[in-house]
PDB file of N, CA and C in Angstrom:
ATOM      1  N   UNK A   1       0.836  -1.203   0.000  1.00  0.00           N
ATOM      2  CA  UNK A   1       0.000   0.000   0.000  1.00  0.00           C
ATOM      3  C   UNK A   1       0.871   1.253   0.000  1.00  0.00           C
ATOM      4  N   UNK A   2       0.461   1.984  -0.921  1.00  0.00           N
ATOM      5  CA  UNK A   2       0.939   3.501  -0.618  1.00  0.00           C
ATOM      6  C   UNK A   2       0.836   3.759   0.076  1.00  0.00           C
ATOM      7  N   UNK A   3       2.180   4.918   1.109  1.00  0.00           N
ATOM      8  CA  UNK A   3       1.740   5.823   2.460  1.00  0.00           C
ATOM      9  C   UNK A   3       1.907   7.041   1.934  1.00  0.00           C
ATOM     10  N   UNK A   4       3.440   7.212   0.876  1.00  0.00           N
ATOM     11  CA  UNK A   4       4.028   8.071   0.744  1.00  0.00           C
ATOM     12  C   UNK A   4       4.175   8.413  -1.105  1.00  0.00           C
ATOM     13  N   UNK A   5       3.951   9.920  -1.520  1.00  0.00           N
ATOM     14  CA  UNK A   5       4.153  10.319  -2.764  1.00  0.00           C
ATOM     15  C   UNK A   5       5.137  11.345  -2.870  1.00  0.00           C
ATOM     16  N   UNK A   6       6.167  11.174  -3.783  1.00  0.00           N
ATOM     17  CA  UNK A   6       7.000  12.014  -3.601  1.00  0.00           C
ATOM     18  C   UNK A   6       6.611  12.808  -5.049  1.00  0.00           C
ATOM     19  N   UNK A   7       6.581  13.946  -5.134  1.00  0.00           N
ATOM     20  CA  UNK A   7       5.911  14.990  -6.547  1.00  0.00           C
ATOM     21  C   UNK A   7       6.582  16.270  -6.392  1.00  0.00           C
ATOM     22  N   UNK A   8       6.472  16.539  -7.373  1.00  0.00           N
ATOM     23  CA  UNK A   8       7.071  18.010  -7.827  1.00  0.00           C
ATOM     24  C   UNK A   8       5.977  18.677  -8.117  1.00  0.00           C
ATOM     25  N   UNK A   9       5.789  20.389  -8.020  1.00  0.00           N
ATOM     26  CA  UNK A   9       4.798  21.032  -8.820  1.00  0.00           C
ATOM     27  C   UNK A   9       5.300  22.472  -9.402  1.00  0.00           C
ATOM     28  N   UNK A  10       4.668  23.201 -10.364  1.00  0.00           N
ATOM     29  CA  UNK A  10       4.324  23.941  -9.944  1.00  0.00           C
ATOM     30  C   UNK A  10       3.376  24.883  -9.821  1.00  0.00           C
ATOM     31  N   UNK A  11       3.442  26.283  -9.518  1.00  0.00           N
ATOM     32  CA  UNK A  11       2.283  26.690  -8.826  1.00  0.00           C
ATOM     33  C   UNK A  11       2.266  28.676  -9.631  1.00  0.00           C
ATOM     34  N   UNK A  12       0.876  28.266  -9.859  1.00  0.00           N
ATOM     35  CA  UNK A  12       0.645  29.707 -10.806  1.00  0.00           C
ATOM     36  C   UNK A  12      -0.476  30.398  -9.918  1.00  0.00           C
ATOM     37  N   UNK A  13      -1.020  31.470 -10.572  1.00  0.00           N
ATOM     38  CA  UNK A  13      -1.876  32.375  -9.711  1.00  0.00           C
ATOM     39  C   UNK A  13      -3.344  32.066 -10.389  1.00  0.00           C
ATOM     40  N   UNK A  14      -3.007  31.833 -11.962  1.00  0.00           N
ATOM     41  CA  UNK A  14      -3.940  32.026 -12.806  1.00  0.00           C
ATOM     42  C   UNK A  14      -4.593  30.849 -13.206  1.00  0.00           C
ATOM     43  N   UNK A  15      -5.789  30.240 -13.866  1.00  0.00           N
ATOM     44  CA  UNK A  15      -5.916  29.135 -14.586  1.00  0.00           C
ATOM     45  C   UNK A  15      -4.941  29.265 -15.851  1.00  0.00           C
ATOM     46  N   UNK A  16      -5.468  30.526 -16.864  1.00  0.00           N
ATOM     47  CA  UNK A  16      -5.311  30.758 -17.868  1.00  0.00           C
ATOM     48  C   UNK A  16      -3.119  30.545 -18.354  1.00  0.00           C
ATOM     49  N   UNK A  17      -2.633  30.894 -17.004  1.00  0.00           N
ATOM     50  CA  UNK A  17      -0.850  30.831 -16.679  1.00  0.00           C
ATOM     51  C   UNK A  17      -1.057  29.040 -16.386  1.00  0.00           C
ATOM     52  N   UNK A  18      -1.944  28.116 -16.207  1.00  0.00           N
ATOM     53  CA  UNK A  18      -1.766  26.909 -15.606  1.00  0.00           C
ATOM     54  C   UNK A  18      -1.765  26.141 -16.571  1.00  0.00           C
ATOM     55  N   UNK A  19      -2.846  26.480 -17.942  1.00  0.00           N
ATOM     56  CA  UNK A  19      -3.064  26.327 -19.212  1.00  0.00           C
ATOM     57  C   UNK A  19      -1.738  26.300 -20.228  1.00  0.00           C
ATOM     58  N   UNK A  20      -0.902  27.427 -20.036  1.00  0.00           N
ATOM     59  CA  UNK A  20      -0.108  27.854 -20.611  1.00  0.00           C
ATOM     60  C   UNK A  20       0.875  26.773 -20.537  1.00  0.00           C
ATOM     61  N   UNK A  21       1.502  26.874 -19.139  1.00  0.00           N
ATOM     62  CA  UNK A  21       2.210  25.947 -18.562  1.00  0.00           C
ATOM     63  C   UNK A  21       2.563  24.288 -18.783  1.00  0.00           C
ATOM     64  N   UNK A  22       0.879  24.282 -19.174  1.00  0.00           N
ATOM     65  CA  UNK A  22       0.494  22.764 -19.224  1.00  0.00           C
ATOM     66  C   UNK A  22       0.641  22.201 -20.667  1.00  0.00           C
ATOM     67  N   UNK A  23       0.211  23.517 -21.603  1.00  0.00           N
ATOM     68  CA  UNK A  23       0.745  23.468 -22.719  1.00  0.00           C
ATOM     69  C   UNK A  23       2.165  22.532 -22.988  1.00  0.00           C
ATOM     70  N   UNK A  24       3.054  23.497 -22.840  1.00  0.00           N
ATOM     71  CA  UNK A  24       4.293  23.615 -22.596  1.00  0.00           C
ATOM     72  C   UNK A  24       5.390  22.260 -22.062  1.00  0.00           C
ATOM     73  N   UNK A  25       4.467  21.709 -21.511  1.00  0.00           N
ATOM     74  CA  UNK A  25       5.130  20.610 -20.964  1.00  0.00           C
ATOM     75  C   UNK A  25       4.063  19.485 -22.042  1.00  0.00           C
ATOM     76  N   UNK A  26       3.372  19.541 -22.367  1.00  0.00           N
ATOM     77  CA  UNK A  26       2.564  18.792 -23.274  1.00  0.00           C
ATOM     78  C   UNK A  26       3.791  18.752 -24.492  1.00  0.00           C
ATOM     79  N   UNK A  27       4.244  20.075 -25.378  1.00  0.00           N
ATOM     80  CA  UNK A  27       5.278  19.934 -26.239  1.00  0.00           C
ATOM     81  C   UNK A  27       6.613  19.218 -25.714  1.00  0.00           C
ATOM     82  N   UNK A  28       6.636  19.111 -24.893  1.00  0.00           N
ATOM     83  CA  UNK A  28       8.151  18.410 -24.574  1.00  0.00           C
ATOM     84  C   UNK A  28       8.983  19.063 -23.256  1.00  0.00           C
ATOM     85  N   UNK A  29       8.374  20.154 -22.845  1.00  0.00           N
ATOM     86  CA  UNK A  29       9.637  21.230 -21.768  1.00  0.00           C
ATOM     87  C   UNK A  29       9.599  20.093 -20.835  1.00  0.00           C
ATOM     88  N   UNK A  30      10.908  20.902 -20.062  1.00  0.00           N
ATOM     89  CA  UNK A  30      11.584  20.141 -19.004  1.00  0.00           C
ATOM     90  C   UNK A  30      10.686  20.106 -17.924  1.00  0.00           C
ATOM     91  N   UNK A  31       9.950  19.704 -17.187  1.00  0.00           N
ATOM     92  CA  UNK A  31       9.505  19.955 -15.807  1.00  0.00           C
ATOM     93  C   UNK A  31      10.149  21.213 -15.150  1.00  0.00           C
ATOM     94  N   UNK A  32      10.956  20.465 -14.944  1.00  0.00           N
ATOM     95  CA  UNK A  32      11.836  21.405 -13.319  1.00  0.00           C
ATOM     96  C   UNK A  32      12.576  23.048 -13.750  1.00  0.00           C
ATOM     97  N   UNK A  33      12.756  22.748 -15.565  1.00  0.00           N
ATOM     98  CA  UNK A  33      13.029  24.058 -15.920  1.00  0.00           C
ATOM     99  C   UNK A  33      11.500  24.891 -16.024  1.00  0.00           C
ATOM    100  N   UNK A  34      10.361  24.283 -16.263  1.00  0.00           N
ATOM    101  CA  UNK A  34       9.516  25.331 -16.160  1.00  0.00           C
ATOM    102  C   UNK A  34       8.978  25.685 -15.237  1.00  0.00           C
ATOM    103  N   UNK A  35       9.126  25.200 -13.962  1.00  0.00           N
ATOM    104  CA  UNK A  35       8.988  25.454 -12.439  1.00  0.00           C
ATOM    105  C   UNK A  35      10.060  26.107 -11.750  1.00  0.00           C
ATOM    106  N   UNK A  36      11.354  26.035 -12.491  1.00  0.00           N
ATOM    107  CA  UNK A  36      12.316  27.107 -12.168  1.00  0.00           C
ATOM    108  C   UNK A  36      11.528  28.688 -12.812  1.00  0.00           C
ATOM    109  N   UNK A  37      11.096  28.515 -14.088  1.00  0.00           N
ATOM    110  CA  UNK A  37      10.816  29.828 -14.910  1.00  0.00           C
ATOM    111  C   UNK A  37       9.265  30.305 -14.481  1.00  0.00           C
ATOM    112  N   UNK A  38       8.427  29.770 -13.705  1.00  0.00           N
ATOM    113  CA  UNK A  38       7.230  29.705 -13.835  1.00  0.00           C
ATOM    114  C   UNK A  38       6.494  29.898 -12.417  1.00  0.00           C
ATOM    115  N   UNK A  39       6.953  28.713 -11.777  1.00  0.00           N
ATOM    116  CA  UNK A  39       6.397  28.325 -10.167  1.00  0.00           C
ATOM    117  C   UNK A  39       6.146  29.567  -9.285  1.00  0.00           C
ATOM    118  N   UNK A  40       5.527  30.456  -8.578  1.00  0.00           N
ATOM    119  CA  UNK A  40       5.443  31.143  -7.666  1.00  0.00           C
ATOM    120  C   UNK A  40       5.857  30.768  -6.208  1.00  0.00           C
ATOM    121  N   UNK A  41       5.474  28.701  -6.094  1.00  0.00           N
ATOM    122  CA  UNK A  41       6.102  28.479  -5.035  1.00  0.00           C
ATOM    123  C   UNK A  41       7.933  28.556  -4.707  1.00  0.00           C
ATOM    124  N   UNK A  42       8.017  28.681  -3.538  1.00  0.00           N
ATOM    125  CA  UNK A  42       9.611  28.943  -2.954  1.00  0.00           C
ATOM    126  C   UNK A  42      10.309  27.362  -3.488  1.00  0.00           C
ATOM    127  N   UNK A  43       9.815  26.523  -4.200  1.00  0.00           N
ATOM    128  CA  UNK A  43      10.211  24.867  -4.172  1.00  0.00           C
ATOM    129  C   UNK A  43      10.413  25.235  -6.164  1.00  0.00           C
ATOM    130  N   UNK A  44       9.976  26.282  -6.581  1.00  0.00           N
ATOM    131  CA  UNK A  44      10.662  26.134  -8.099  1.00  0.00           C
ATOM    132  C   UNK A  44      11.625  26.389  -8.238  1.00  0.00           C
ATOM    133  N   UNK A  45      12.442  26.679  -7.000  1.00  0.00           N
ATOM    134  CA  UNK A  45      13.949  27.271  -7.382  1.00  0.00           C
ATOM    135  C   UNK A  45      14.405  25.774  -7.771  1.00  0.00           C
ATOM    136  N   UNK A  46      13.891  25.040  -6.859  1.00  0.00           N
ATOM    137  CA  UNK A  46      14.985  23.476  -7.137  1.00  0.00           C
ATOM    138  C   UNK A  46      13.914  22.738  -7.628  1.00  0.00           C
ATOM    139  N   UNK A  47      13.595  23.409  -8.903  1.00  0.00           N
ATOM    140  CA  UNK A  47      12.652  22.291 -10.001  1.00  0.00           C
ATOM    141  C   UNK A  47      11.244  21.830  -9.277  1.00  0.00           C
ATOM    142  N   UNK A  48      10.469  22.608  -8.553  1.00  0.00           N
ATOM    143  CA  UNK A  48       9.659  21.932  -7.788  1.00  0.00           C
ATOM    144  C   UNK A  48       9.579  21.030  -6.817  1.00  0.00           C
ATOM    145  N   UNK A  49      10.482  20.224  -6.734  1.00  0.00           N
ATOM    146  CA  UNK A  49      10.304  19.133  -5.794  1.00  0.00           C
ATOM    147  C   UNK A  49      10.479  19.769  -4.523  1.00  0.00           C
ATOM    148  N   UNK A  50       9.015  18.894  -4.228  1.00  0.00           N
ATOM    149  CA  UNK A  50       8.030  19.015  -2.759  1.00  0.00           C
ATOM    150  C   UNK A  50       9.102  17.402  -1.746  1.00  0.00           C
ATOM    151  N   UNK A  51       9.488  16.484  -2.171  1.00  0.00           N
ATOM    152  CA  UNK A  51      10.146  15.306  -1.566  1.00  0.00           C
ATOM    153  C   UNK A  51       9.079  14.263  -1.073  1.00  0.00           C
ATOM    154  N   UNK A  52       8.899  13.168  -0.756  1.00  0.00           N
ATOM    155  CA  UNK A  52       8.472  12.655   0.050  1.00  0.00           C
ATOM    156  C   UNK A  52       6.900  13.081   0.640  1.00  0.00           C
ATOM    157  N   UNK A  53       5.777  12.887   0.681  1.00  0.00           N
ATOM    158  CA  UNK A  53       4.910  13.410   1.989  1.00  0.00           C
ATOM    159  C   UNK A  53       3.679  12.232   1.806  1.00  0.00           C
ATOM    160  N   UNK A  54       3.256  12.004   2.770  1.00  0.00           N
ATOM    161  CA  UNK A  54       2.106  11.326   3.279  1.00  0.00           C
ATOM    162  C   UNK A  54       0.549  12.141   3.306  1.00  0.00           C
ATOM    163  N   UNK A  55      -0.212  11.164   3.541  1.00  0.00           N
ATOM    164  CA  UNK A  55      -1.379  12.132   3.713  1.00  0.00           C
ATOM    165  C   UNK A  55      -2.227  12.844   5.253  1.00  0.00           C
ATOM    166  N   UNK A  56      -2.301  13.917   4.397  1.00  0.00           N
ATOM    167  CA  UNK A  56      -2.524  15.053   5.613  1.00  0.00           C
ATOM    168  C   UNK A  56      -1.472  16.323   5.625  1.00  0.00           C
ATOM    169  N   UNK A  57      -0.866  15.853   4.934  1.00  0.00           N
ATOM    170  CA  UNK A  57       0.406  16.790   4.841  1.00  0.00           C
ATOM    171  C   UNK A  57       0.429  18.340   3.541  1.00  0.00           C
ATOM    172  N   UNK A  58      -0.644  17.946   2.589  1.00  0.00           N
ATOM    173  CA  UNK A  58      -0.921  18.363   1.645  1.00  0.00           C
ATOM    174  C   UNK A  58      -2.165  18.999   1.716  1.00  0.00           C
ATOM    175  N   UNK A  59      -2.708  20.137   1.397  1.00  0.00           N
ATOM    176  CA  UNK A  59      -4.207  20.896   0.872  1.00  0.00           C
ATOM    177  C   UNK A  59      -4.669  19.397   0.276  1.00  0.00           C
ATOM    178  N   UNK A  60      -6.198  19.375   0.586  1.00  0.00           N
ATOM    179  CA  UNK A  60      -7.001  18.018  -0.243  1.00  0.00           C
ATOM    180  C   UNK A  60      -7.147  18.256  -1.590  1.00  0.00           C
ATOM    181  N   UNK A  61      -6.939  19.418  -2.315  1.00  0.00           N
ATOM    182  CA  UNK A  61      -7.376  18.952  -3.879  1.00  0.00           C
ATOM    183  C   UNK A  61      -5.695  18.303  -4.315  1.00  0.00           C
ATOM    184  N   UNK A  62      -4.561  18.996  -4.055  1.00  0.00           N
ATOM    185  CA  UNK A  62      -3.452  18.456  -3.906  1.00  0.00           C
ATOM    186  C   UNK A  62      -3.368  16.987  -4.197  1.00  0.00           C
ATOM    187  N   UNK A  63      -3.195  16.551  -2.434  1.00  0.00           N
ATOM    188  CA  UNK A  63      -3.558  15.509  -2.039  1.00  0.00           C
ATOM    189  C   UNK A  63      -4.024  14.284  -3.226  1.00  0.00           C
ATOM    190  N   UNK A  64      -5.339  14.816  -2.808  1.00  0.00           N
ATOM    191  CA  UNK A  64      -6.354  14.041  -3.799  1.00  0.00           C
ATOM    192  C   UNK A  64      -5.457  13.872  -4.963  1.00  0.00           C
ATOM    193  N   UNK A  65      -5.076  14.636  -5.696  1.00  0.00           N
ATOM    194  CA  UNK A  65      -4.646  14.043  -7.174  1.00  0.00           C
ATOM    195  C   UNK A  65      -3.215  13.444  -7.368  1.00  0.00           C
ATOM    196  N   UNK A  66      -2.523  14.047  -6.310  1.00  0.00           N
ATOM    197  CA  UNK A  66      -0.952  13.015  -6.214  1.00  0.00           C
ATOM    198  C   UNK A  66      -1.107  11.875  -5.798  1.00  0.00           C
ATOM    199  N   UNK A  67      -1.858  11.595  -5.092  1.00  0.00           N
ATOM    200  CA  UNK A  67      -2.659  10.397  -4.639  1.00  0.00           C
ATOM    201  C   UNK A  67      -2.873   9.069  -5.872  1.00  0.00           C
ATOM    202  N   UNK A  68      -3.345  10.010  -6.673  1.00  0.00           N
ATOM    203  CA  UNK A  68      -4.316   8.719  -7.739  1.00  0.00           C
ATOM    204  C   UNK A  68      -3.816   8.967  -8.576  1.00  0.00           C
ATOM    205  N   UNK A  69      -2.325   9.338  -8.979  1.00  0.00           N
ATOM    206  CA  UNK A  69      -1.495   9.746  -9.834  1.00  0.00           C
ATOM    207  C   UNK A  69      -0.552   8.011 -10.038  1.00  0.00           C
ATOM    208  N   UNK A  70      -0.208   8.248 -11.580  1.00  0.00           N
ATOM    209  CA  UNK A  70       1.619   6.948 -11.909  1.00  0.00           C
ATOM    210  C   UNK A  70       2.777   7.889 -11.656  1.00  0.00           C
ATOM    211  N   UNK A  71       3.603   7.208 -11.512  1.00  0.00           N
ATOM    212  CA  UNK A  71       4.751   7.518 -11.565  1.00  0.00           C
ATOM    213  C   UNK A  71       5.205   8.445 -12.798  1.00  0.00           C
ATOM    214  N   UNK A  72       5.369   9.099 -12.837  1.00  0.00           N
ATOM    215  CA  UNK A  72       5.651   9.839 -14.200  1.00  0.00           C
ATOM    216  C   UNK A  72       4.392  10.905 -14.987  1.00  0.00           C
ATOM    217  N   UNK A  73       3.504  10.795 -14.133  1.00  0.00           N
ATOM    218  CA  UNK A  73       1.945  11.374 -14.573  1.00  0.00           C
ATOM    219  C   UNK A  73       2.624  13.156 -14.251  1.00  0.00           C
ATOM    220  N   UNK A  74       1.881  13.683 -15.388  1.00  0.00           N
ATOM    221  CA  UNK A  74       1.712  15.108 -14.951  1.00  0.00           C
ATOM    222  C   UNK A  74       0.266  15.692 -15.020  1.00  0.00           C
ATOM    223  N   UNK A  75      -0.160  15.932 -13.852  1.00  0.00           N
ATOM    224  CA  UNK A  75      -1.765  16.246 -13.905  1.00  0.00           C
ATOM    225  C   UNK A  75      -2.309  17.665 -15.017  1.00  0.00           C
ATOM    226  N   UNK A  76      -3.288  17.780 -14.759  1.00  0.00           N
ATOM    227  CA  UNK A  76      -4.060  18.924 -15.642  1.00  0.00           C
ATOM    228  C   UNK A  76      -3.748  19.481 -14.573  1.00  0.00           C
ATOM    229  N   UNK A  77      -4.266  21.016 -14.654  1.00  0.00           N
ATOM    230  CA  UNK A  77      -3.962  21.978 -13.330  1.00  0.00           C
ATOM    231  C   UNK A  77      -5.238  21.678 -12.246  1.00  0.00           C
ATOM    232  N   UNK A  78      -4.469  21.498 -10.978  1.00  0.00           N
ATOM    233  CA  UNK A  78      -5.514  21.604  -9.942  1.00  0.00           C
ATOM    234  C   UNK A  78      -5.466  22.694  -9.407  1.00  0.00           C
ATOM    235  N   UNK A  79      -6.926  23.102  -8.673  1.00  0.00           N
ATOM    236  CA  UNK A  79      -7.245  24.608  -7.907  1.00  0.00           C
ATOM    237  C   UNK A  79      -6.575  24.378  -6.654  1.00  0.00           C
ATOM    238  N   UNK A  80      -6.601  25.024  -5.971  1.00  0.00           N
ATOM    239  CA  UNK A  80      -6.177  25.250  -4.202  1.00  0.00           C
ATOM    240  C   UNK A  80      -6.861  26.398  -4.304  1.00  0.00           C
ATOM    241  N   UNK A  81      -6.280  27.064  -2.946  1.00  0.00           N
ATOM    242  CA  UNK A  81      -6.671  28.105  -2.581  1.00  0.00           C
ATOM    243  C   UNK A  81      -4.880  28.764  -2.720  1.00  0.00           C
ATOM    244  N   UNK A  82      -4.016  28.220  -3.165  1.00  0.00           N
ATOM    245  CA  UNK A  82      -3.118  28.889  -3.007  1.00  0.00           C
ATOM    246  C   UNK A  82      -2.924  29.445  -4.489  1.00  0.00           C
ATOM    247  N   UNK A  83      -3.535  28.772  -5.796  1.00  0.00           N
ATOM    248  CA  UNK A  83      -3.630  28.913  -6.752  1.00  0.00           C
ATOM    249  C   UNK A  83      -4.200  27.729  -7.976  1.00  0.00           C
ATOM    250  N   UNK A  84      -3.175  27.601  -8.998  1.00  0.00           N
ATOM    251  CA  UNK A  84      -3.181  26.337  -9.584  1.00  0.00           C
ATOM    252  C   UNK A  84      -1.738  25.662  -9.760  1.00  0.00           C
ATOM    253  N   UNK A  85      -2.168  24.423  -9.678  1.00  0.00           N
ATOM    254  CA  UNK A  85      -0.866  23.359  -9.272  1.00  0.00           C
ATOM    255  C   UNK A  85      -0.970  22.668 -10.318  1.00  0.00           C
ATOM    256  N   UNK A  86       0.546  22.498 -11.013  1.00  0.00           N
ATOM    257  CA  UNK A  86       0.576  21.249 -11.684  1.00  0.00           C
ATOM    258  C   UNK A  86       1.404  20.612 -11.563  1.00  0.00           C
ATOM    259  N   UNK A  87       1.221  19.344 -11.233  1.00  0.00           N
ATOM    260  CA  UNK A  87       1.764  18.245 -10.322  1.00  0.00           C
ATOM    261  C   UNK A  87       2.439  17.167 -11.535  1.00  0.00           C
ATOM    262  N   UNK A  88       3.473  16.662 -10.845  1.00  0.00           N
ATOM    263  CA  UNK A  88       4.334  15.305 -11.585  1.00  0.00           C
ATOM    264  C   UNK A  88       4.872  14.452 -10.465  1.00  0.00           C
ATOM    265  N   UNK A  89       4.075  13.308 -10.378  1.00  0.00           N
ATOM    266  CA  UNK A  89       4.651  12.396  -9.501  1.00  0.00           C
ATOM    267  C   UNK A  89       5.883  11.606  -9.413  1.00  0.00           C
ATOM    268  N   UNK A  90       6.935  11.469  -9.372  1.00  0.00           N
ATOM    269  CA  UNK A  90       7.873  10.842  -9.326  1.00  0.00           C
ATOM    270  C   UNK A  90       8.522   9.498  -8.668  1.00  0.00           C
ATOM    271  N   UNK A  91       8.064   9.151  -7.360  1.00  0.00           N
ATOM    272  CA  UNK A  91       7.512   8.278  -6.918  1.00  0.00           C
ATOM    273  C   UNK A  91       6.494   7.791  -6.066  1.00  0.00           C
ATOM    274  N   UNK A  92       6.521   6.296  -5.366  1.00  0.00           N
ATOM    275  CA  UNK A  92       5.407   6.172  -4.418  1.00  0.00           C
ATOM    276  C   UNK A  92       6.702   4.850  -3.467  1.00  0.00           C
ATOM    277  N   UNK A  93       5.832   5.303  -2.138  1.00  0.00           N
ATOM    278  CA  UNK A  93       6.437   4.136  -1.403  1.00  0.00           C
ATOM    279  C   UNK A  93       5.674   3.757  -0.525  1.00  0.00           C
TER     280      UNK A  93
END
């Protein structure tokens, strides 16, 4: 059983910037370079990665979708309240 997802994101203000983004990595971009160029969170300096976390540890729309994510999945943008997230799972343990 999964406890633990380790994911990268990153994190825009806008849908319409989440769109963009999502684009972007749809053509081929790097992850972690467009979360260096992009992310608002303090975790795009080093490519997004969030490390390791369990649940409870995460906002639930978060959560929820790193959750029911593969290894290698990059989600559509999810809402928060902190903005929109777009997530890439990297592993599970």
């Amino acid at each position: 059983m999964v406890t633990e997802v380790k994911a990268s994101h990153i994190l825009v203000k806008t849908i319409m910037e989440a769109q963009k983004v999502s684009g972007k990595l749809a053509s081929g971009s790097d992850f972690a370079n467009m979360a260096k160029k992009f992310s608002t969170c303090p975790s795009g300096k080093g490519g997004g990665d969030l490390g390791f976390f369990g649940k409870g540890r995460m906002v639930k729309a978060f959560e929820d979708a790193a959750f029911s994510m593969e290894i290698g999945e990059i989600s559509k943008p999810v809402e928060s309240q902190f903005g929109y997230h777009i997530i890439m799972v990297t592993d599970k343990r």
